[in-house]
Protein backbone atom coordinates (compact mmCIF):
# COMPACT_ATOMS: atom_id res chain seq x y z
CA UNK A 1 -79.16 167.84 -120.22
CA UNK A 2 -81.69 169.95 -118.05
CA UNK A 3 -80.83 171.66 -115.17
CA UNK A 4 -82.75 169.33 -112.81
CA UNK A 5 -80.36 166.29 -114.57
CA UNK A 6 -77.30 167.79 -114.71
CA UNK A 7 -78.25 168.60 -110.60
CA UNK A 8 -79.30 165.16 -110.06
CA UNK A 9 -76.71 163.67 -111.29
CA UNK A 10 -74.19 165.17 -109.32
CA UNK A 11 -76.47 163.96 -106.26
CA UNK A 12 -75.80 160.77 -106.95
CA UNK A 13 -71.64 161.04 -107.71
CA UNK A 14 -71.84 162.84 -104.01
CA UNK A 15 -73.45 160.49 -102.62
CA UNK A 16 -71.21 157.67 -104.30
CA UNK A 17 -68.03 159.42 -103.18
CA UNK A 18 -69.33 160.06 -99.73
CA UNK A 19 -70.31 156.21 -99.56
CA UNK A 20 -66.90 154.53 -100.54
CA UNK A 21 -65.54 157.35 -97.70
CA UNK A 22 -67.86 156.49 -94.90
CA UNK A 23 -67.33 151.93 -95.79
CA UNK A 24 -63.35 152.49 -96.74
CA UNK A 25 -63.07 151.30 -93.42
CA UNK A 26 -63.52 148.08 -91.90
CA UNK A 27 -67.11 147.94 -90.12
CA UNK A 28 -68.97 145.26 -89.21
CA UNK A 29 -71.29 143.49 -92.18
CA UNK A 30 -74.49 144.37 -90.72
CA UNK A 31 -73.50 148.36 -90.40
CA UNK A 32 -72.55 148.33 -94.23
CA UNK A 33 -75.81 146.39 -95.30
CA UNK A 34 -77.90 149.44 -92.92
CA UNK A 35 -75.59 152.31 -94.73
CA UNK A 36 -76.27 150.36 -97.99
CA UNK A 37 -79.74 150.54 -97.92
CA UNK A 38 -80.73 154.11 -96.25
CA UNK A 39 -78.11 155.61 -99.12
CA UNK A 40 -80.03 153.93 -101.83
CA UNK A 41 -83.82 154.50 -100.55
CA UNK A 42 -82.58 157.83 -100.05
CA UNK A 43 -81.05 158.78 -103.00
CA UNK A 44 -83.38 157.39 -105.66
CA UNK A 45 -86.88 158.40 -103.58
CA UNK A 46 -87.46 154.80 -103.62
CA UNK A 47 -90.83 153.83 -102.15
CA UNK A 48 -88.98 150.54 -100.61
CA UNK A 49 -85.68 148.80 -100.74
CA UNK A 50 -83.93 146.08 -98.90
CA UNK A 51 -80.31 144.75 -98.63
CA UNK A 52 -80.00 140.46 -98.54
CA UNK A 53 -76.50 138.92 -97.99
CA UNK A 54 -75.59 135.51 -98.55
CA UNK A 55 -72.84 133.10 -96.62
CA UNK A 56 -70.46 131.69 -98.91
CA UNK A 57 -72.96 128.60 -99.15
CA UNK A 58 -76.07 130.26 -100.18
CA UNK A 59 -77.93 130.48 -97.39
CA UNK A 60 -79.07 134.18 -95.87
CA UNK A 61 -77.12 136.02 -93.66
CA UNK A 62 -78.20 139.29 -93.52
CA UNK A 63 -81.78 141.16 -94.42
CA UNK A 64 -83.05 144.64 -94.42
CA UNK A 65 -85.74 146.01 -95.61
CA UNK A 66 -88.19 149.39 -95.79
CA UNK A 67 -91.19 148.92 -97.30
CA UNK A 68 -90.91 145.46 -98.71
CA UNK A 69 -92.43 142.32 -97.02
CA UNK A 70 -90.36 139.36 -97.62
CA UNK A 71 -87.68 140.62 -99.93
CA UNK A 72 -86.01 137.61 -100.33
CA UNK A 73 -88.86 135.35 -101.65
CA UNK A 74 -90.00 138.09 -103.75
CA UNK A 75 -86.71 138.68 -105.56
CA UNK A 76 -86.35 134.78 -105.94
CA UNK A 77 -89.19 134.90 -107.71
CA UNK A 78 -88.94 138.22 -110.28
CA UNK A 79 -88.42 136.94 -114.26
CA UNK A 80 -90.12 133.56 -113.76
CA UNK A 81 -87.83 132.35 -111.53
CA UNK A 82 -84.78 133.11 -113.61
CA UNK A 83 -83.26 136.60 -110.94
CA UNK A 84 -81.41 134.56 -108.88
CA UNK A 85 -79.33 132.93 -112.16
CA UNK A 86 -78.95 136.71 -113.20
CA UNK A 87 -77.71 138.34 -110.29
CA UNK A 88 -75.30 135.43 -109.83
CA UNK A 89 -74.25 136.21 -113.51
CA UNK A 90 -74.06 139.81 -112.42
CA UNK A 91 -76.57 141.20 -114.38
CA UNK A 92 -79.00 143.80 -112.77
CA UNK A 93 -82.66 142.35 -113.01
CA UNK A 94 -85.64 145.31 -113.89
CA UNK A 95 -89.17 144.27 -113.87
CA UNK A 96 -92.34 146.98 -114.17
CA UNK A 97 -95.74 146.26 -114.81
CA UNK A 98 -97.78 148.83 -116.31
CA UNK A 99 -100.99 146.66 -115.84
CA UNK A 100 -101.12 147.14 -111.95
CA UNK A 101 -102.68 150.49 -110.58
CA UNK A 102 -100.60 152.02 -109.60
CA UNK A 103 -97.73 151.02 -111.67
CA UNK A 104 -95.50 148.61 -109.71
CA UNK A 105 -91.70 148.56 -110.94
CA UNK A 106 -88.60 146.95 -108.88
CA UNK A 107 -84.51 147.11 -109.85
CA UNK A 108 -82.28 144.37 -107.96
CA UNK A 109 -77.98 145.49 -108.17
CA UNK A 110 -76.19 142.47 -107.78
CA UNK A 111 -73.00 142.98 -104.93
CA UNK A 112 -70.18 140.20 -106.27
CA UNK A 113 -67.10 139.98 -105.22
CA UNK A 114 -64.05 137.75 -106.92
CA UNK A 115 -66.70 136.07 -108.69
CA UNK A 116 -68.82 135.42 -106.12
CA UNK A 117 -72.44 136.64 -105.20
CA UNK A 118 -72.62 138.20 -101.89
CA UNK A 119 -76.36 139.55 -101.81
CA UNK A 120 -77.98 142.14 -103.60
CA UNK A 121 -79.67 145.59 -103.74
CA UNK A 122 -83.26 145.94 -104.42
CA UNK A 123 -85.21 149.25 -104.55
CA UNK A 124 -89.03 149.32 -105.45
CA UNK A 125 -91.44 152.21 -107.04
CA UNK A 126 -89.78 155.25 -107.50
CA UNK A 127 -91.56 158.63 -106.00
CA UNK A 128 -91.57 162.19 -106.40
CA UNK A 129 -93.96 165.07 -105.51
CA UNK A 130 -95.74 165.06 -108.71
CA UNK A 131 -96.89 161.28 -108.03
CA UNK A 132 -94.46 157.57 -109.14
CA UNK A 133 -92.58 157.84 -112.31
CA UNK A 134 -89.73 155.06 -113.68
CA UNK A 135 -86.27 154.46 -112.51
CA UNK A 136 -83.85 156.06 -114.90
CA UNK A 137 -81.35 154.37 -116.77
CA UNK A 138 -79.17 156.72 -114.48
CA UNK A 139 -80.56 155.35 -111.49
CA UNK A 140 -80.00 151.79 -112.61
CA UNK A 141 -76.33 152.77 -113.27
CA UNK A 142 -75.98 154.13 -109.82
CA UNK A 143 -77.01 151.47 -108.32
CA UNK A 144 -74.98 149.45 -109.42
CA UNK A 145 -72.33 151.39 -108.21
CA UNK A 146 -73.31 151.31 -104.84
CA UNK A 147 -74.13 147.48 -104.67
CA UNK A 148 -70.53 147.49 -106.07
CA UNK A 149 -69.15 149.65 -103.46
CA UNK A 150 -71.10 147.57 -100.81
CA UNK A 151 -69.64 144.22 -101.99
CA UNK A 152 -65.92 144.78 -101.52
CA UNK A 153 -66.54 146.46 -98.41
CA UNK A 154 -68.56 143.48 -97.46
CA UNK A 155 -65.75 141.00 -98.58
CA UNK A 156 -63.30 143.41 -96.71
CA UNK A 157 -65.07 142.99 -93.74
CA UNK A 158 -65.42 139.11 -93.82
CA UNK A 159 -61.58 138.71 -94.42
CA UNK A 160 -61.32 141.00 -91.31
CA UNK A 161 -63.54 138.80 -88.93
CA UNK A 162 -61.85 135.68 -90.65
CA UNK A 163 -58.42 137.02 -89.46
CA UNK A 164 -60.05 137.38 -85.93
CA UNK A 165 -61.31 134.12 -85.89
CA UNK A 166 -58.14 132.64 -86.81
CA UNK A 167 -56.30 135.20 -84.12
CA UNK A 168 -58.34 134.27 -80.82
CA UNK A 169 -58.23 130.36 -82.16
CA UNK A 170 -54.70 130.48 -82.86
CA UNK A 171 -53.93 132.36 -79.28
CA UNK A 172 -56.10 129.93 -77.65
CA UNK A 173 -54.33 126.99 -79.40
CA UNK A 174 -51.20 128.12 -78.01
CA UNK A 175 -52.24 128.74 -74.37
CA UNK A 176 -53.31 124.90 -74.44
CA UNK A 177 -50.22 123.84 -76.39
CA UNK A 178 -48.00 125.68 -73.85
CA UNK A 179 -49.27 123.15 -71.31
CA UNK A 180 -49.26 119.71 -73.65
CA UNK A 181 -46.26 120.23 -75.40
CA UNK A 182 -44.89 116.62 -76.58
CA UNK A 183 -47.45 114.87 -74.58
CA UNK A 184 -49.99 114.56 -77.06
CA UNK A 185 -50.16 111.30 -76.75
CA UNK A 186 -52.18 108.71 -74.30
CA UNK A 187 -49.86 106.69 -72.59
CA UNK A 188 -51.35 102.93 -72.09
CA UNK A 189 -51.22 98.96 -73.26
CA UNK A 190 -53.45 97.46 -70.70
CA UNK A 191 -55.75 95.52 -72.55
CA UNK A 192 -58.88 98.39 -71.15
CA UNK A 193 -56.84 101.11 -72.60
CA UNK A 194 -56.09 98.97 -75.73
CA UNK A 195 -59.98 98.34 -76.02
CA UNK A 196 -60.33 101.72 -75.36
CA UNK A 197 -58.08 102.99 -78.39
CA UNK A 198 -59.99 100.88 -80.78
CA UNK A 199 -63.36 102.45 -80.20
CA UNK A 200 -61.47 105.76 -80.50
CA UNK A 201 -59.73 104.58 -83.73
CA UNK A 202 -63.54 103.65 -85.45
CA UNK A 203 -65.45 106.58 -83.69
CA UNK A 204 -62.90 109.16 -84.71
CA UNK A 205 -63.87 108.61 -88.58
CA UNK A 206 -67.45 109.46 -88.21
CA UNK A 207 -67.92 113.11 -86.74
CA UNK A 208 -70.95 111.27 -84.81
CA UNK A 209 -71.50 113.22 -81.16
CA UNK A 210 -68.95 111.22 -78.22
CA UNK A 211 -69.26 111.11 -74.61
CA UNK A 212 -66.32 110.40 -72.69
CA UNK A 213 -66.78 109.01 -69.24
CA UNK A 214 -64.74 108.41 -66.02
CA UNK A 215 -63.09 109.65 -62.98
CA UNK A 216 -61.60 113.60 -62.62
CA UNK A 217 -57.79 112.93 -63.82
CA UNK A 218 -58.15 110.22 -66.07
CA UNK A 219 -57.28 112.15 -69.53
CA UNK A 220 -60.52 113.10 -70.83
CA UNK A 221 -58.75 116.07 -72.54
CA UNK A 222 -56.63 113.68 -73.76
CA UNK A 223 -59.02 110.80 -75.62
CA UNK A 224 -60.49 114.05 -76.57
CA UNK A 225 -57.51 114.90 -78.32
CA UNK A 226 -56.92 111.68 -79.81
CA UNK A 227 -60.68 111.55 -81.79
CA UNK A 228 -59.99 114.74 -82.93
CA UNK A 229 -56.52 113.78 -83.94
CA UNK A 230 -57.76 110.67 -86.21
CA UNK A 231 -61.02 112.41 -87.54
CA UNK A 232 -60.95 114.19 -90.37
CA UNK A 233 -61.50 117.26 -88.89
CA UNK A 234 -57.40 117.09 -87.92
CA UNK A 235 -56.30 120.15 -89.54
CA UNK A 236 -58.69 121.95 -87.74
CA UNK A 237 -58.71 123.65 -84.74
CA UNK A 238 -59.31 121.73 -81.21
CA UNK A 239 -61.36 124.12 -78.26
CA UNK A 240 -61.60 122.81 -75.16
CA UNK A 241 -63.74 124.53 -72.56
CA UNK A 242 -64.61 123.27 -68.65
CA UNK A 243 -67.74 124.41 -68.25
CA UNK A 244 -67.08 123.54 -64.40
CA UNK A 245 -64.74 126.44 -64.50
CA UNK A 246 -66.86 129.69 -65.21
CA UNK A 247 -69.80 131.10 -63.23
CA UNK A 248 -72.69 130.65 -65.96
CA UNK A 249 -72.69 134.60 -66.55
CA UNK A 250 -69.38 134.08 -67.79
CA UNK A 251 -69.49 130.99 -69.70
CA UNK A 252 -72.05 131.97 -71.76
CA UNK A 253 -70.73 134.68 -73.29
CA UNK A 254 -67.42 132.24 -73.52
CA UNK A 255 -69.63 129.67 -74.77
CA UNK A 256 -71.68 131.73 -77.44
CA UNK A 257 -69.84 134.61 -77.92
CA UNK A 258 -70.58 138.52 -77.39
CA UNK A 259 -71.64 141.15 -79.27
CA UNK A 260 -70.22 144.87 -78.85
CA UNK A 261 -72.17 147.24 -76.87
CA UNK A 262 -73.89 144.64 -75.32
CA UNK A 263 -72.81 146.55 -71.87
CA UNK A 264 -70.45 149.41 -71.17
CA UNK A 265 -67.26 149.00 -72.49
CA UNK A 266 -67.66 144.88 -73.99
CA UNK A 267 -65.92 144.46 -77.04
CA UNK A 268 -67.19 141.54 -80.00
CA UNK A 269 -65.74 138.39 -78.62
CA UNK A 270 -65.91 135.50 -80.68
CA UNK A 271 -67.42 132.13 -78.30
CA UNK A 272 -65.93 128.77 -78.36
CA UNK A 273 -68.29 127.41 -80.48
CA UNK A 274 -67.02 129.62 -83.34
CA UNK A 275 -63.91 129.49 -82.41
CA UNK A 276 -64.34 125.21 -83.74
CA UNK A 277 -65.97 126.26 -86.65
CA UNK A 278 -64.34 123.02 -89.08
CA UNK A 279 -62.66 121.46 -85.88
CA UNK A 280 -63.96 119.89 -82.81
CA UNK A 281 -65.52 121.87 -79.36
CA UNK A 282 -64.64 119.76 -76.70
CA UNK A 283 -66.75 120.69 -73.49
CA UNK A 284 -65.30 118.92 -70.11
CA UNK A 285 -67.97 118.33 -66.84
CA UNK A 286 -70.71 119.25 -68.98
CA UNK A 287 -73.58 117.91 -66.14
CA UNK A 288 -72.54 121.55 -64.59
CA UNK A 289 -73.87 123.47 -67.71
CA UNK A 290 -77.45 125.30 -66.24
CA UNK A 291 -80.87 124.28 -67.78
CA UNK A 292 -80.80 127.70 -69.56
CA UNK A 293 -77.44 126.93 -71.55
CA UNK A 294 -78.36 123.46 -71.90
CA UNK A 295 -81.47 124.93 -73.84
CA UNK A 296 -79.00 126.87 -75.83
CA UNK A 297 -76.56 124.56 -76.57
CA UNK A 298 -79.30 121.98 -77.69
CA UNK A 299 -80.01 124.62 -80.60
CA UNK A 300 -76.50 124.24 -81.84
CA UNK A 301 -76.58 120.37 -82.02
CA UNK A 302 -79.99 120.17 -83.27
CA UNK A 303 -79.74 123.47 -85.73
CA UNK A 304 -76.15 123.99 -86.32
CA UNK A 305 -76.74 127.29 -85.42
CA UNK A 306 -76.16 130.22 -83.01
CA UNK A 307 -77.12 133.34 -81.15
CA UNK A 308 -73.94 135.95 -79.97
CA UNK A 309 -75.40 137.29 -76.75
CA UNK A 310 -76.74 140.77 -77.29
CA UNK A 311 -77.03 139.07 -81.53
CA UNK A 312 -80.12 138.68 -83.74
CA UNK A 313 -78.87 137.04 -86.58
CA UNK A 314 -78.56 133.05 -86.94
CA UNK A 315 -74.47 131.78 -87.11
CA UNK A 316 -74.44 128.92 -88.86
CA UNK A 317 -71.54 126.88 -87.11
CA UNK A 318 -69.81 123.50 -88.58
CA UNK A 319 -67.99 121.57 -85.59
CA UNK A 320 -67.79 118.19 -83.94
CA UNK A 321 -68.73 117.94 -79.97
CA UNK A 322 -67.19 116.04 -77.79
CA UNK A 323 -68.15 116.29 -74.28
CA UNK A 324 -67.16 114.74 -71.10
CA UNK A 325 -68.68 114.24 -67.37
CA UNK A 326 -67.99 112.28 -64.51
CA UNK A 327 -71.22 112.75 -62.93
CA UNK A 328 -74.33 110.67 -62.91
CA UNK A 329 -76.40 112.25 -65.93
CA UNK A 330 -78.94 110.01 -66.09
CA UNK A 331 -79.73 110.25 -62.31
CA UNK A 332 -79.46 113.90 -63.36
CA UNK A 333 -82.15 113.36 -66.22
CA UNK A 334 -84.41 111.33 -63.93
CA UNK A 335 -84.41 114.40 -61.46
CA UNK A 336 -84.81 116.90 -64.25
CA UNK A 337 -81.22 118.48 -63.67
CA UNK A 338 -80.03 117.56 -67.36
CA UNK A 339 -82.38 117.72 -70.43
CA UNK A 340 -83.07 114.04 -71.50
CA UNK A 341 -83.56 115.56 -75.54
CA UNK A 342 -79.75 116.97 -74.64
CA UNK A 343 -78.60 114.26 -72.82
CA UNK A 344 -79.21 111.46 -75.90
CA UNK A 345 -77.69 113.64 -78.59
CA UNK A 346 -74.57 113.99 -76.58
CA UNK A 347 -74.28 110.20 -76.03
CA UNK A 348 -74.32 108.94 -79.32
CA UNK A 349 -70.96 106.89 -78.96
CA UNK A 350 -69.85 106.80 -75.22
CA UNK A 351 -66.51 105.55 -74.64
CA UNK A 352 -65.35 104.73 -70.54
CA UNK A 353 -61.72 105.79 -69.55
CA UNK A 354 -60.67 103.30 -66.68
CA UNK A 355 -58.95 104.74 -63.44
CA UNK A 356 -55.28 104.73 -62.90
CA UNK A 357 -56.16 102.13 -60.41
CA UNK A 358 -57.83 99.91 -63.09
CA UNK A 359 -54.66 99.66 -65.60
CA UNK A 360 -51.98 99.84 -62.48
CA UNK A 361 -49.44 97.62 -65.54
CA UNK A 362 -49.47 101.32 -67.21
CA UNK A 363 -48.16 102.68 -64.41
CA UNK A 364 -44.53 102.35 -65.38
CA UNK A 365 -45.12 103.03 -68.89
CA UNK A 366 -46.57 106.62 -67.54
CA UNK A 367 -43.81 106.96 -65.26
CA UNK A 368 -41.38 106.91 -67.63
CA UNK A 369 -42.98 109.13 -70.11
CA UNK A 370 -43.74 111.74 -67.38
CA UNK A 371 -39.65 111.53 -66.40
CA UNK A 372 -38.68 111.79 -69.97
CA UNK A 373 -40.92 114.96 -70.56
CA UNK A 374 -40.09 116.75 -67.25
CA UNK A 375 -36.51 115.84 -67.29
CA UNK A 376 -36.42 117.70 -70.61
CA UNK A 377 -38.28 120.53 -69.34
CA UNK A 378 -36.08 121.32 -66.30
CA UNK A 379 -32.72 120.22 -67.89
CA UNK A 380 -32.46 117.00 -65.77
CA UNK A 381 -32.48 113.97 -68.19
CA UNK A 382 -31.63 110.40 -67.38
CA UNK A 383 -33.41 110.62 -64.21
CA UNK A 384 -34.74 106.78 -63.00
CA UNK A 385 -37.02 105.64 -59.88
CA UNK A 386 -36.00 103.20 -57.51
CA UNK A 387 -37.49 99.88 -56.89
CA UNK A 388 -39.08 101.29 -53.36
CA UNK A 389 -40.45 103.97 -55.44
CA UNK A 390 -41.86 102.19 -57.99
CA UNK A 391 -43.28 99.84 -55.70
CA UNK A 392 -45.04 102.47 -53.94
CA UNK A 393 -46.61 103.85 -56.43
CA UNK A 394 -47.33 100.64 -58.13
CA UNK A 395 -49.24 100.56 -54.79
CA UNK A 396 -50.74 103.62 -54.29
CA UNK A 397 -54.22 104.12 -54.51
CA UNK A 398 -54.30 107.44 -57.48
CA UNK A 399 -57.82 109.15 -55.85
CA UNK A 400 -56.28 111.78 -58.78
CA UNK A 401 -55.83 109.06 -61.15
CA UNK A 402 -53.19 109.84 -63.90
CA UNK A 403 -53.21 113.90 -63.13
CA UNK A 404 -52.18 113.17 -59.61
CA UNK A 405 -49.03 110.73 -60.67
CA UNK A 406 -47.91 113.28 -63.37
CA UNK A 407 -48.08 115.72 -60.49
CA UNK A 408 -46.10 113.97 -58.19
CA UNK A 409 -43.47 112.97 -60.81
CA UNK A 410 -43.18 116.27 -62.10
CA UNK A 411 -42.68 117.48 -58.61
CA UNK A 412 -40.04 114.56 -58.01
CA UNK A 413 -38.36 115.33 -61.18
CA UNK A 414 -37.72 119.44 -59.82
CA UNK A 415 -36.77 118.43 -56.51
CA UNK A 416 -35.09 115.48 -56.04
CA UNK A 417 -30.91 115.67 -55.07
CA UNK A 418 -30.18 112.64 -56.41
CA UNK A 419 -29.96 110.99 -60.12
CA UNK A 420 -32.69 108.43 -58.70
CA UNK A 421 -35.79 109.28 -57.32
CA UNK A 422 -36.15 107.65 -54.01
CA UNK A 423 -39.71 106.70 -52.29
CA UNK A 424 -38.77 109.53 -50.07
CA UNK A 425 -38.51 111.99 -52.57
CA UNK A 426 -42.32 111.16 -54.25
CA UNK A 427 -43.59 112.49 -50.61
CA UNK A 428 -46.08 109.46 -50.74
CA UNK A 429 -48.19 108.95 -47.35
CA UNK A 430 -50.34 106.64 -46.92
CA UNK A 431 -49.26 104.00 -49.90
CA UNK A 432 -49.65 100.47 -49.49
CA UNK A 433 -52.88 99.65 -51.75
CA UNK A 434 -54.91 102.43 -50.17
CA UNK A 435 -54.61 100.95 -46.42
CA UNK A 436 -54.43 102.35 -43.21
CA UNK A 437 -51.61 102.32 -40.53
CA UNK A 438 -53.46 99.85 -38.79
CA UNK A 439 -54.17 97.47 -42.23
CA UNK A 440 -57.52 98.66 -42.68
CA UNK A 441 -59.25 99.47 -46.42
CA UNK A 442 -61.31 102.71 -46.96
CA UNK A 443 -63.34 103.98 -49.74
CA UNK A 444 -61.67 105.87 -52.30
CA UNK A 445 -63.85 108.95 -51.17
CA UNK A 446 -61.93 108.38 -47.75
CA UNK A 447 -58.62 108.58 -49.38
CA UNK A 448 -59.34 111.85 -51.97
CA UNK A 449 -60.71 113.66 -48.68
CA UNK A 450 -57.04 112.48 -46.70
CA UNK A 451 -55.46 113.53 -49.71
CA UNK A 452 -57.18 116.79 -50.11
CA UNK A 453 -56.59 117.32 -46.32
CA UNK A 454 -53.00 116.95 -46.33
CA UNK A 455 -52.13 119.13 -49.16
CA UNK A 456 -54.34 121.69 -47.60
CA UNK A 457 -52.75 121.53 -44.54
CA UNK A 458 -49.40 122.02 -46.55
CA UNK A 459 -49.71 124.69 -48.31
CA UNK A 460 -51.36 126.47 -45.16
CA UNK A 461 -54.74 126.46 -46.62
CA UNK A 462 -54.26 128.14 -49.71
CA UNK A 463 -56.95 126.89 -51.89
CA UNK A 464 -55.51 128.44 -55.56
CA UNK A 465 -52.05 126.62 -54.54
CA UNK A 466 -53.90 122.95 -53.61
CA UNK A 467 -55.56 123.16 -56.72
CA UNK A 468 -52.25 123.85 -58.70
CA UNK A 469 -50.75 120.72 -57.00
CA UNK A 470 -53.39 118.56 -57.40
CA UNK A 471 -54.41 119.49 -61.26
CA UNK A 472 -57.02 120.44 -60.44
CA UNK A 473 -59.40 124.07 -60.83
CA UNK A 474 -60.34 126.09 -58.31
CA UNK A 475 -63.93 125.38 -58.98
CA UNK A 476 -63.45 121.69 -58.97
CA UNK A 477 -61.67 121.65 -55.61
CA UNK A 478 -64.71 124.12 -54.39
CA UNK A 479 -66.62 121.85 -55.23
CA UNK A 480 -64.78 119.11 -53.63
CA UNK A 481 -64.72 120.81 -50.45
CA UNK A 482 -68.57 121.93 -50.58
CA UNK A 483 -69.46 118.04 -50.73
CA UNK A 484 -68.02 117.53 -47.09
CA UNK A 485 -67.78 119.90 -44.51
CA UNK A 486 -64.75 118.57 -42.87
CA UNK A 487 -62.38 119.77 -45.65
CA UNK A 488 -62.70 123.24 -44.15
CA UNK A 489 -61.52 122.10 -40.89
């Protein structure tokens, strides 16, 4: 062995050792494919190279190239037809044609892992000073080794962001399940709610695209729950989002997900929509999503696809939406608020949740299901209403609909001195059908903005604590507020 060999080789076990140094740790897949491919243009003097990685599925995830147009078509066609089948097998693939002027000669490294093609290698027309001359059976062996190298510190890294995916869904799982612990359920035998729980029981099957409809408070969370719950996406996680909660800066990146260095000091954040990857997204009040994110989101029903912010590769995403309003969105279509294309892939199935007012033969069914869960929760079991009391709520008008009677049994439940719950004790005003003093009906606008008012007035005008009591967000009851003037008073 020459000099210039015995020199050259060493080169390459360098550059080998200094590679499985620099990716021993975890980095993120598209900084190994970019080290993968400058080591191995570099190295051999290639003329041009590229890295491809595949998903699990086939499909492309990642492509770099210098020098080569296309690298992915023009690999899938090398031998015939027949690379693909090779590299799979994990056979390196070498093609040269003397016939072409100059010489043209490619080498393609397979990078498996546990079986499993992850992408490959590909470096094109080897150079030196004295003009192009053949890859080496030494450069073929090399790289190998490096595609090698590259594929287990691919696979590394997708365990990694697996593990993270499974860590932010889990967390956010348990933030939700914190707050519906044993009340999972949807509480109801009127014969709307039993109507109701059919369609859910033959939509859940399907995976089509359901709208939920109805009032603020009437367990849209819930139903939401329940589809996902008979579907058989049920071992899967469940993401709920309000998009009525964020400022739109916010929930995009919540929405879509962030990449790192996007702006001082943001870390990758994985967005909702991942975060459902094999489950169901459920997105409550989406008529507040902005025509920008409604463009956005269209992609990832029409595409099943996505964009981190700050990204430039495609995320292929697998998920079932479920959204819910209680706005008008086809006024909002008419008047070019909502996207009409949006708007009828969202409504495939639509299924209407009545008001509390609309099933009031529930009502004791929810009453005792909200005593037996509260009594458990603050050590007072056995706890029972009175007739007044359930008479007055029987007759109470629910602006809040099933939120605002969990509220006020919950808050009956904590504060009441007695083993029975008196009519005094629910702090009802007002009750009586949703009447006045004097006998005469309002509107149920009336009564939410009397109801608003007098919890306001309270707790002093603390907005963040009227919003706790009535179950509501902050940006709901801003919104509330904003839609008449005399709330502020």
């Amino acid at each position: 062995m020459s000099t210039f060999d015995r020199n050259w080789r060493q080169l390459q076990l360098e550059t080998l050792v200094d590679v499985s140094l620099s990716i021993g740790g975890v980095r993120e897949e598209e900084e190994l494919v970019e080290e993968l491919l400058q080591r191995a243009v570099g190295t051999l003097d290639a003329g041009a190279g590229a890295v491809v990685t595949r998903h699990e599925g086939g499909a492309k995830a990642l492509e770099r190239s210098v020098g080569m147009a296309h690298p992915a078509e023009l690999v899938a066609g090398l031998l015939d037809g027949s690379a693909p089948e090779r590299l799979a097998k994990g056979e390196l693939v070498h093609v040269r044609r003397e016939t072409l002027e100059p010489p043209w000669e490619i080498i393609v490294a397979p990078m498996r892992a546990q079986e499993r093609l992850l992408g490959w290698v590909a470096l094109a027309d080897k150079e030196t000073r004295a003009g192009q001359i053949p890859f080496t059976e030494g450069d073929m062996r090399f790289l190998q080794s490096l595609a090698s190298l590259g594929a287990a510190a691919i696979a590394t890294s997708r365990r990694v962001a697996a593990i993270e995916r499974d860590r932010q869904r889990l967390a956010d799982e348990n933030r939700v399940l914190r707050d519906v612990a044993s009340r999972e359920g949807f509480v109801g035998e009127s014969g709307r709610i039993r109507a109701m729980l059919e369609l859910v029981r033959r939509v859940a099957p399907t995976d089509v695209a359901v709208m939920l409809r109805g009032e603020s408070g009437v367990g849209k969370e819930r139903v939401a729950r329940l589809i996902h719950g008979f579907s058989d996406r049920a071992d899967g996680p469940f993401v709920p989002l309000n998009c009525a909660a964020l400022p739109e800066t916010l929930l995009e990146a919540e929405l879509f997900g962030i990449e790192e260095g996007v702006a001082t000091g943001v870390q990758r954040r994985l967005g909702k929509i991942e975060l459902a990857a094999g489950g169901t997204l459920f997105l409550d009040e989406i008529g507040d999503l902005s025509l920008g994110l409604q463009a956005k989101l269209l992609r990832v029903v029409q595409e099943r696809e996505l964009e981190r912010l700050g990204g430039r590769e495609p995320i292929p995403v697998d998920l079932r939406l479920i959204t819910a309003t209680h706005r008008d969105l086809e006024g909002m279509v008419e008047t070019g608020q909502f996207r009409r294309d949006l708007y009828y892939r969202l409504r495939v199935v639509v299924i209407s949740i009545p008001p509390l007012r609309e099933r009031r033969t529930d009502i004791p069914l929810l009453v005792g299901h909200f005593l037996r869960v509260y009594g458990e929760r603050f050590g007072r079991p056995g706890l029972r209403l009175s007739r007044g009391a359930m008479a007055a709520l029987m007759a109470h008008a629910f602006p809040g609909n099933v939120r605002e009677l969990e509220n006020l049994i919950q808050a009956a439940v904590a504060l009441a001195p007695e083993d029975t719950i008196s009519e005094q004790d629910l702090a009802l005003e007002g009750s009586g059908g949703g009447g006045e003093a004097g006998g005469a009906l309002v509107t149920l606008e009336a009564l939410e903005r009397r109801h608003i008012e007098r919890v306001l007035a309270a707790v002093g005008g603390n907005r963040r604590a009227a919003a706790r009591i009535l179950g509501i967000d902050r940006s709901t009851l801003y919104r509330k507020l904003k839609q008449n003037a005399s709330y502020d008073a």
